[in-house]
Structure formats: structure tokens, C-alpha cells
PDB file of N, CA and C in Angstrom:
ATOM      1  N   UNK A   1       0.854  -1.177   0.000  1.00  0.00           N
ATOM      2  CA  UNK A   1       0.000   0.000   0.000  1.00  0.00           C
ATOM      3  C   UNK A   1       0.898   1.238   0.000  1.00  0.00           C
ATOM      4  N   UNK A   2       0.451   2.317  -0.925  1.00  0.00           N
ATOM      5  CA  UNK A   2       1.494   3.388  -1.041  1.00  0.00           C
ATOM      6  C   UNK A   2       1.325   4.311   0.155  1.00  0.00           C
ATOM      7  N   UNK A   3       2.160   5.102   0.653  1.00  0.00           N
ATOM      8  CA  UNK A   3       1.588   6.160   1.189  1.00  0.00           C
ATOM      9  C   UNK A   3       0.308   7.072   1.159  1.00  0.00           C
ATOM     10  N   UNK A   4      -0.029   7.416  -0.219  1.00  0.00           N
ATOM     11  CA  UNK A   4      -0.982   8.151  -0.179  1.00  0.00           C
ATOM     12  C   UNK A   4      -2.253   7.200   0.030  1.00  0.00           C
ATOM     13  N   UNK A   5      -2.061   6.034  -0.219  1.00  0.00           N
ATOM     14  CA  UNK A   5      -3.459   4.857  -0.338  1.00  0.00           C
ATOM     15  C   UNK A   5      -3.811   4.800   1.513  1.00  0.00           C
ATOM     16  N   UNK A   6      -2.197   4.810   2.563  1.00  0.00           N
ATOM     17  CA  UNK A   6      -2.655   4.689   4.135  1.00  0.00           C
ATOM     18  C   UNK A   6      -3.075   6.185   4.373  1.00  0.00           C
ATOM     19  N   UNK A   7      -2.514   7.495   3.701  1.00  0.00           N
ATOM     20  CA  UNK A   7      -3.361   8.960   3.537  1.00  0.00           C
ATOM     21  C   UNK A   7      -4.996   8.710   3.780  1.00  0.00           C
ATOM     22  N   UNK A   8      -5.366   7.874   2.760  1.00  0.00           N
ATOM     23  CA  UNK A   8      -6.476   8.067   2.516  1.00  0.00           C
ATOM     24  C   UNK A   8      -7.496   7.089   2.923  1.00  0.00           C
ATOM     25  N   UNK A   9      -6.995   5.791   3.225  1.00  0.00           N
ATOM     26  CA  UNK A   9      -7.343   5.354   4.109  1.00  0.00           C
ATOM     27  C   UNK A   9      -8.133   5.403   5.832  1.00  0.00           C
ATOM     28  N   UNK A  10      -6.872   6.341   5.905  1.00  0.00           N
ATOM     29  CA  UNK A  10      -6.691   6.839   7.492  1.00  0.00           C
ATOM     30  C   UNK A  10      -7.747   7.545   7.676  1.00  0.00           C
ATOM     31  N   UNK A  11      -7.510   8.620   6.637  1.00  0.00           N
ATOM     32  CA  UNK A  11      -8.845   9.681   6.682  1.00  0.00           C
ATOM     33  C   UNK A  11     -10.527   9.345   6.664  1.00  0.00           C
ATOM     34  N   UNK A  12     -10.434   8.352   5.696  1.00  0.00           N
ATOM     35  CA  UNK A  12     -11.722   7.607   5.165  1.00  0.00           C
ATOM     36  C   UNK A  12     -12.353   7.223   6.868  1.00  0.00           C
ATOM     37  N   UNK A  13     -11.628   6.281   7.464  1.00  0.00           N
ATOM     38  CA  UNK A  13     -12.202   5.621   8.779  1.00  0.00           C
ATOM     39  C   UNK A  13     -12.014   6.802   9.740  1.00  0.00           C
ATOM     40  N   UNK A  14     -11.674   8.031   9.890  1.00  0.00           N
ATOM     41  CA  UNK A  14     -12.139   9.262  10.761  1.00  0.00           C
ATOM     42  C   UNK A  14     -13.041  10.091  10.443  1.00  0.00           C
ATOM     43  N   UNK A  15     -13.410  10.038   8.654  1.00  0.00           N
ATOM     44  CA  UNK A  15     -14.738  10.673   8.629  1.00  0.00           C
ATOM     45  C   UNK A  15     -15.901  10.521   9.373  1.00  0.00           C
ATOM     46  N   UNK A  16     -15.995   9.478  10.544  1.00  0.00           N
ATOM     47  CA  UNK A  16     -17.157   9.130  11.386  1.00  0.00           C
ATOM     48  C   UNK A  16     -16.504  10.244  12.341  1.00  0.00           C
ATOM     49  N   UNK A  17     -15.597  11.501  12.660  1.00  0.00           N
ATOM     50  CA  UNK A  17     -15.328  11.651  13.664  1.00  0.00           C
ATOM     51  C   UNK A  17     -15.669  13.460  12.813  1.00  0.00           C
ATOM     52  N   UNK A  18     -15.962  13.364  12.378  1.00  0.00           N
ATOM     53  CA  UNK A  18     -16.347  15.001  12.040  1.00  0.00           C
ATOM     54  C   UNK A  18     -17.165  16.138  13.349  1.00  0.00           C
ATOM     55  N   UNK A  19     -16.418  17.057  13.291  1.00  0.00           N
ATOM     56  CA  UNK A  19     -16.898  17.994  14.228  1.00  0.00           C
ATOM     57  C   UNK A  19     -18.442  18.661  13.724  1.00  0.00           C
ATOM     58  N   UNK A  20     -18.004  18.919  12.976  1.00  0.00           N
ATOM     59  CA  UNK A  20     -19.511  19.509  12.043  1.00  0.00           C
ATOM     60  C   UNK A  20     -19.075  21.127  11.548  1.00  0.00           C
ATOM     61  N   UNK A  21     -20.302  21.987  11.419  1.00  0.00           N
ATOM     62  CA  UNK A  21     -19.946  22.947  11.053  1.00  0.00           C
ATOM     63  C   UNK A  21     -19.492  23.912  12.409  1.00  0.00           C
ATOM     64  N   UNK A  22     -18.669  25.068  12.135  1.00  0.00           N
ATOM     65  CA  UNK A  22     -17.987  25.934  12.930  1.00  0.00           C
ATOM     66  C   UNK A  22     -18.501  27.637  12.727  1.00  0.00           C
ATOM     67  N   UNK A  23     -19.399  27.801  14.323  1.00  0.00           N
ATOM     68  CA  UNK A  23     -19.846  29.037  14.369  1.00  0.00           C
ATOM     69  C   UNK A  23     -20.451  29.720  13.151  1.00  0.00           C
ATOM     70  N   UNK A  24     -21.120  29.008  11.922  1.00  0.00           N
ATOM     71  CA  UNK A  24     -22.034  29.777  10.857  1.00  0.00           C
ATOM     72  C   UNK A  24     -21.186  30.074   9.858  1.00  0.00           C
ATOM     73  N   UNK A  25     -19.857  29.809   9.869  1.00  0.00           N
ATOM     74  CA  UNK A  25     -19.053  29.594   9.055  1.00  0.00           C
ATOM     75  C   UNK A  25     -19.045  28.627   7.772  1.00  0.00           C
ATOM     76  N   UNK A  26     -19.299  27.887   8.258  1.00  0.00           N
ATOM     77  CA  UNK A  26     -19.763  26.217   7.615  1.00  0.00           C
ATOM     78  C   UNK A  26     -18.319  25.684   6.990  1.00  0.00           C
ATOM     79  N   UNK A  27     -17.515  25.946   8.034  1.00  0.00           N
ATOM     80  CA  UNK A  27     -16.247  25.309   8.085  1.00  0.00           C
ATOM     81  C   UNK A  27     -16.148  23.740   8.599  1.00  0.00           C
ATOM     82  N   UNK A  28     -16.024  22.961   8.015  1.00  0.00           N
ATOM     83  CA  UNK A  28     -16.156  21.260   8.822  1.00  0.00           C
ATOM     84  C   UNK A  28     -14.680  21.250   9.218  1.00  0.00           C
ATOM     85  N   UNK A  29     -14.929  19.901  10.312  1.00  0.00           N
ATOM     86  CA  UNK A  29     -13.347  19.478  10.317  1.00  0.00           C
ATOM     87  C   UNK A  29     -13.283  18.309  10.896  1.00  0.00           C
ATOM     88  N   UNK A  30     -12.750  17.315  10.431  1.00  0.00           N
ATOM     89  CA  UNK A  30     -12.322  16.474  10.804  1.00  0.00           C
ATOM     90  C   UNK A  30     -11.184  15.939  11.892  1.00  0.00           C
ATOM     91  N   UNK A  31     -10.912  14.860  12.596  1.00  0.00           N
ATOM     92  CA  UNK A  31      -9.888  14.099  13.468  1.00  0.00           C
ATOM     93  C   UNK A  31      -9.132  13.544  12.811  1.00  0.00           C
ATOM     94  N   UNK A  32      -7.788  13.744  12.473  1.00  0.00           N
ATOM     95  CA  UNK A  32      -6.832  12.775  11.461  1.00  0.00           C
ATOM     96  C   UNK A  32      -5.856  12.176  12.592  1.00  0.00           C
ATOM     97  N   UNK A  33      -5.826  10.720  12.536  1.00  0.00           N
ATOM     98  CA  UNK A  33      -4.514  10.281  13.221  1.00  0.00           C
ATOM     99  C   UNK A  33      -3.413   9.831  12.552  1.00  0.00           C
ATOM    100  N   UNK A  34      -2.125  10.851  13.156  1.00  0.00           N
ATOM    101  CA  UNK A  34      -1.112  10.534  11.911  1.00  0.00           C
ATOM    102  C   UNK A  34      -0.326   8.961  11.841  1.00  0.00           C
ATOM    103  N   UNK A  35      -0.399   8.416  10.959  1.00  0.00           N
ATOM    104  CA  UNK A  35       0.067   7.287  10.571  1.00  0.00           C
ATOM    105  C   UNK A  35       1.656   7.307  10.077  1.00  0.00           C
ATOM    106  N   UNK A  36       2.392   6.214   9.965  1.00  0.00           N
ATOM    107  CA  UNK A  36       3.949   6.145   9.578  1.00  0.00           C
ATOM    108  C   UNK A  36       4.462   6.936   8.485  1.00  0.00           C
ATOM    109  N   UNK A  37       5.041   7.631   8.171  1.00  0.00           N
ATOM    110  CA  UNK A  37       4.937   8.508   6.920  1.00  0.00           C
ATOM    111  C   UNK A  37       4.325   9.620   6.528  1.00  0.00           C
ATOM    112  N   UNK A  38       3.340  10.009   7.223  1.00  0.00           N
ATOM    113  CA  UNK A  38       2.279  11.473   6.996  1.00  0.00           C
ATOM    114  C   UNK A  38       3.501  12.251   7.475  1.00  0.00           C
ATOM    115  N   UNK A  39       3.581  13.585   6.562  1.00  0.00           N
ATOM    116  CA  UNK A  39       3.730  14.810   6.701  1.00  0.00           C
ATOM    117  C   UNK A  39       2.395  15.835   6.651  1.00  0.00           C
ATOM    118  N   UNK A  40       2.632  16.972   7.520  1.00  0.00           N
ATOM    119  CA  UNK A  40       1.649  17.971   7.236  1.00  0.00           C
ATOM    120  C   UNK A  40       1.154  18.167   5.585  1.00  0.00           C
ATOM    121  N   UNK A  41       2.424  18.650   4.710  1.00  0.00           N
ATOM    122  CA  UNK A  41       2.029  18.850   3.216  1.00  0.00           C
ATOM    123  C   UNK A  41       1.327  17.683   2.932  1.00  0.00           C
ATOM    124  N   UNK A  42       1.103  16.179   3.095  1.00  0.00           N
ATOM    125  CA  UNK A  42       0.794  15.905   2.308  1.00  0.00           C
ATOM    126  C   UNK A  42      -0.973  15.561   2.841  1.00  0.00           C
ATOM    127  N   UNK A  43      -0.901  15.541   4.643  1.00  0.00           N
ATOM    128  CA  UNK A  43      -2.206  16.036   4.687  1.00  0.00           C
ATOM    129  C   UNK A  43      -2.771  17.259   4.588  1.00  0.00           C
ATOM    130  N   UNK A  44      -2.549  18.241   4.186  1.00  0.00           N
ATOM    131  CA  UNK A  44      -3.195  19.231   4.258  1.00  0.00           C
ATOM    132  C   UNK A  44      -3.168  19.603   2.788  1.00  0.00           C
ATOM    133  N   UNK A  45      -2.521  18.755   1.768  1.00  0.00           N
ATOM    134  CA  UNK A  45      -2.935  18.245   0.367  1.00  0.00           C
ATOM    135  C   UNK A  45      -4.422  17.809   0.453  1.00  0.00           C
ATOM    136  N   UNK A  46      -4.091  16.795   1.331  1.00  0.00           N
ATOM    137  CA  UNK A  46      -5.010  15.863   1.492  1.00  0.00           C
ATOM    138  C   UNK A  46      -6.895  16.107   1.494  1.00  0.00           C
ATOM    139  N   UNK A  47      -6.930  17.247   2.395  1.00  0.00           N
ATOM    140  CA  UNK A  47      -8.031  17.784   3.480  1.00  0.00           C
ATOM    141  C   UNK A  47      -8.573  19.286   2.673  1.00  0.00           C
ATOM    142  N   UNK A  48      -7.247  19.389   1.563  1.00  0.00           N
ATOM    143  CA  UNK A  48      -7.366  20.928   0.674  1.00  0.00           C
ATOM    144  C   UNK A  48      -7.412  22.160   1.452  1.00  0.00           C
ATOM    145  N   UNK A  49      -6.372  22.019   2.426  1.00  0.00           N
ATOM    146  CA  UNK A  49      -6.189  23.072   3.345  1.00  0.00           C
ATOM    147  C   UNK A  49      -4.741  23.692   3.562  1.00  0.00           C
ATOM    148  N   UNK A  50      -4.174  24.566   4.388  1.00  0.00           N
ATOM    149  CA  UNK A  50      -2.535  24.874   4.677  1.00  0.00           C
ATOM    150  C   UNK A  50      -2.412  24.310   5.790  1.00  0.00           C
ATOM    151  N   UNK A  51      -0.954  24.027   5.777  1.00  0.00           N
ATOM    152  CA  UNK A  51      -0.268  23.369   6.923  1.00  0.00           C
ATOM    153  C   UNK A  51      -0.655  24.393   7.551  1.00  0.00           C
ATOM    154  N   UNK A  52      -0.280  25.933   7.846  1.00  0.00           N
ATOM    155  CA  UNK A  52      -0.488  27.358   8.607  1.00  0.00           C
ATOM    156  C   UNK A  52      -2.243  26.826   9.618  1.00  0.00           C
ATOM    157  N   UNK A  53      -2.726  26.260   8.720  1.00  0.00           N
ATOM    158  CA  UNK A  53      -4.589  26.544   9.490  1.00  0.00           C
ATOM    159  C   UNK A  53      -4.433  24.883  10.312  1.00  0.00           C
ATOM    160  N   UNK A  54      -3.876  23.748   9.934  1.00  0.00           N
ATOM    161  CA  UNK A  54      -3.722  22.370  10.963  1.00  0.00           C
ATOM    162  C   UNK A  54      -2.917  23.376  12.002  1.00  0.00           C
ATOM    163  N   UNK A  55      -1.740  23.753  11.968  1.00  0.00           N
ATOM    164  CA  UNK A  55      -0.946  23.813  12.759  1.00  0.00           C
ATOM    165  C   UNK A  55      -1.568  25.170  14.084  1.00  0.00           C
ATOM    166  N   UNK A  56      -2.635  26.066  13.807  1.00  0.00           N
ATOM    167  CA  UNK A  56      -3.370  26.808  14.245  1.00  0.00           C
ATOM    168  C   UNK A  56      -4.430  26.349  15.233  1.00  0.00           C
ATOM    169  N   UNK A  57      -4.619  24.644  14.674  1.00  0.00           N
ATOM    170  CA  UNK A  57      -5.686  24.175  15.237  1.00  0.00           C
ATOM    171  C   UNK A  57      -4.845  23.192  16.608  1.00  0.00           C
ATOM    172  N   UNK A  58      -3.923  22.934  15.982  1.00  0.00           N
ATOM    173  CA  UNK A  58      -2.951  21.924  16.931  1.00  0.00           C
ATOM    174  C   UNK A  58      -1.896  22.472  17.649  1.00  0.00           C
ATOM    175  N   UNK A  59      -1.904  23.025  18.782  1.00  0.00           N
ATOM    176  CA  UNK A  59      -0.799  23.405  19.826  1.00  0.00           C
ATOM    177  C   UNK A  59      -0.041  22.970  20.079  1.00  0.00           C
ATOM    178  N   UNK A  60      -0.140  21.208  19.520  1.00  0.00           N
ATOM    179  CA  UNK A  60       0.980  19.921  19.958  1.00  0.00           C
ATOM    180  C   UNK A  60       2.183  20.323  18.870  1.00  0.00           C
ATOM    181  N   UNK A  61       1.856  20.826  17.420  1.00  0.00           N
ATOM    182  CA  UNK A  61       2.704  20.994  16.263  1.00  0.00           C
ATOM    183  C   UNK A  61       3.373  22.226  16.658  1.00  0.00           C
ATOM    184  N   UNK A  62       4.566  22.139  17.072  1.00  0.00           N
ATOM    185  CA  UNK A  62       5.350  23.306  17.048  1.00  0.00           C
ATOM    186  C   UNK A  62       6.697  23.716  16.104  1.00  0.00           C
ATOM    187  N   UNK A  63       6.699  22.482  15.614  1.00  0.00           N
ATOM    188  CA  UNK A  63       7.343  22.721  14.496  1.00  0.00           C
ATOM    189  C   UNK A  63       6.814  21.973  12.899  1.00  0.00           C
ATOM    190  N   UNK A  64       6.630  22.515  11.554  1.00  0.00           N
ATOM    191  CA  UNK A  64       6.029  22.223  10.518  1.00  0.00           C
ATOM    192  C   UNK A  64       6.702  20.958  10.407  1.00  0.00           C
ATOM    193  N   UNK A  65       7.653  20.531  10.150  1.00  0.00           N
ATOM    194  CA  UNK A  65       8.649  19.914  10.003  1.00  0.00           C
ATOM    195  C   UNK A  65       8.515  18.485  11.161  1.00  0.00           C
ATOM    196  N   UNK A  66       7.556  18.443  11.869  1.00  0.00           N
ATOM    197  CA  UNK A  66       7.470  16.895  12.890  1.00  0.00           C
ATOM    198  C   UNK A  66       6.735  16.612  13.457  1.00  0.00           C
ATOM    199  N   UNK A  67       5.969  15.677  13.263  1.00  0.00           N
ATOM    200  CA  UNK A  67       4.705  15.262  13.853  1.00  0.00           C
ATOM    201  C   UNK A  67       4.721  13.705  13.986  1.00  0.00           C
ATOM    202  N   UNK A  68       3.806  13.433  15.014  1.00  0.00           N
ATOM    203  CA  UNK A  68       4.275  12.200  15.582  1.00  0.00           C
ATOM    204  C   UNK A  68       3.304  11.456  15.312  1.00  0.00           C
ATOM    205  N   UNK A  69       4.093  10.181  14.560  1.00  0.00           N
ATOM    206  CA  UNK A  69       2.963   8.874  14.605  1.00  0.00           C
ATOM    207  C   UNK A  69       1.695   8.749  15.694  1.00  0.00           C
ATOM    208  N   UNK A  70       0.329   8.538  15.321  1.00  0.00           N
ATOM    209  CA  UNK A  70      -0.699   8.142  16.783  1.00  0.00           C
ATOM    210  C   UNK A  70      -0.988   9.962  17.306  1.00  0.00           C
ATOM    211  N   UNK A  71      -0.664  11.251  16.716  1.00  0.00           N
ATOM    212  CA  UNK A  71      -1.083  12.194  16.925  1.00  0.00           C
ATOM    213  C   UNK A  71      -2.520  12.248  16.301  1.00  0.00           C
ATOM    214  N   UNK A  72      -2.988  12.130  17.084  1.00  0.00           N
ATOM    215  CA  UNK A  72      -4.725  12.893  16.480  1.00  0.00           C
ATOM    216  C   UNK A  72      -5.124  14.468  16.100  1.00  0.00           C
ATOM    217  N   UNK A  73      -4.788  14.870  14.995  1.00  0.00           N
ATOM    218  CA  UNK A  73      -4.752  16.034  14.639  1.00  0.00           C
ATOM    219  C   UNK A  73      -6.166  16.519  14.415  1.00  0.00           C
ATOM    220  N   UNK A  74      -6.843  17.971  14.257  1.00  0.00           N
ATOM    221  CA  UNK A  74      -7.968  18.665  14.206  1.00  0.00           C
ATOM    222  C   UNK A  74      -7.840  19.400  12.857  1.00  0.00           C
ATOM    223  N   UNK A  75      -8.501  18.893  11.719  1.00  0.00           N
ATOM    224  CA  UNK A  75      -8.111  19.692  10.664  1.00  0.00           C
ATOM    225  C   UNK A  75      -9.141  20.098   9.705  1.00  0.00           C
ATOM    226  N   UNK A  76      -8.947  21.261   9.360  1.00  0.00           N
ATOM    227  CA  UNK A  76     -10.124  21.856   8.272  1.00  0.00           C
ATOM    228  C   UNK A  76     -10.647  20.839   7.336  1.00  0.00           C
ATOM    229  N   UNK A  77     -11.841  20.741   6.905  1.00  0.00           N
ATOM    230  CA  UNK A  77     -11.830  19.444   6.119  1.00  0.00           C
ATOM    231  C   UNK A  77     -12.595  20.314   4.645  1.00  0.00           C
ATOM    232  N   UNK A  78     -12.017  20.703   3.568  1.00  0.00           N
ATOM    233  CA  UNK A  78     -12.247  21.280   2.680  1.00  0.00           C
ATOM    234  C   UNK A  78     -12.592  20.111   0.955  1.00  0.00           C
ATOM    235  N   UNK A  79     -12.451  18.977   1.488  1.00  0.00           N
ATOM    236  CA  UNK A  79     -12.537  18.260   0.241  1.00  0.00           C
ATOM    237  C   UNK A  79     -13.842  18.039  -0.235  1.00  0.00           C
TER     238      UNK A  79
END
């Protein structure tokens, strides 16, 4: 399985975890847990969002550059 196939995978089985919409905004967002290999770019490819707006949502990410396997991230869900 390629990377992007456990990407999308991952995501697929947290769509049951959707927040819903945000303050009349009608911003959704989803729970992503990062798996072996996820970088921010390639979820926030993923979700059609910026690393800048995950990393806004997540206080744990303090640097763009490292994120940890089994992190449950909060992310705009624009797809």
C-alpha cells in the first residue's frame, strides 16, 4: 500500500469523527490520526487546506517539520 493509499485510508475511517460545522461559518473538520509517513504537506494536500490553518488548530505541532505517529490532529476538512 502506497503512502498516499494509508493517507487516505486513514482519513476515510475518521470521517465518522467530524466535528460539524464551525460558528455559521460552515467550516467542517475532521480528526486525522497521523500514521507512519504522513507529513503535514501531504495532509493538508489531502483535506485541501494549509499546513499554517492544521498547525493553528494543533498546539501539539510546534514545528512544521514533525509530527508524531498516533497524533490525532484537528483539521479543516475542505474536500
Amino acid at each position: 500500500m502506497t503512502d498516499n493509499e494509508n493517507l487516505n485510508q486513514n482519513a476515510q475511517l475518521n470521517d465518522a469523527d467530524l466535528e460539524g460545522v464551525d460558528g455559521g461559518r460552515g467550516q467542517r473538520y475532521a480528526y486525522y490520526t497521523v500514521v507512519h509517513g504522513d507529513n503535514l504537506t501531504r495532509i493538508a494536500h489531502y483535506f485541501k487546506t494549509s499546513i499554517q490553518a492544521i498547525m493553528d488548530l494543533n498546539p501539539i505541532i510546534t514545528d512544521r517539520n514533525f509530527i508524531r505517529t498516533g497524533w490525532v490532529l484537528k483539521v479543516p476538512d475542505n474536500r
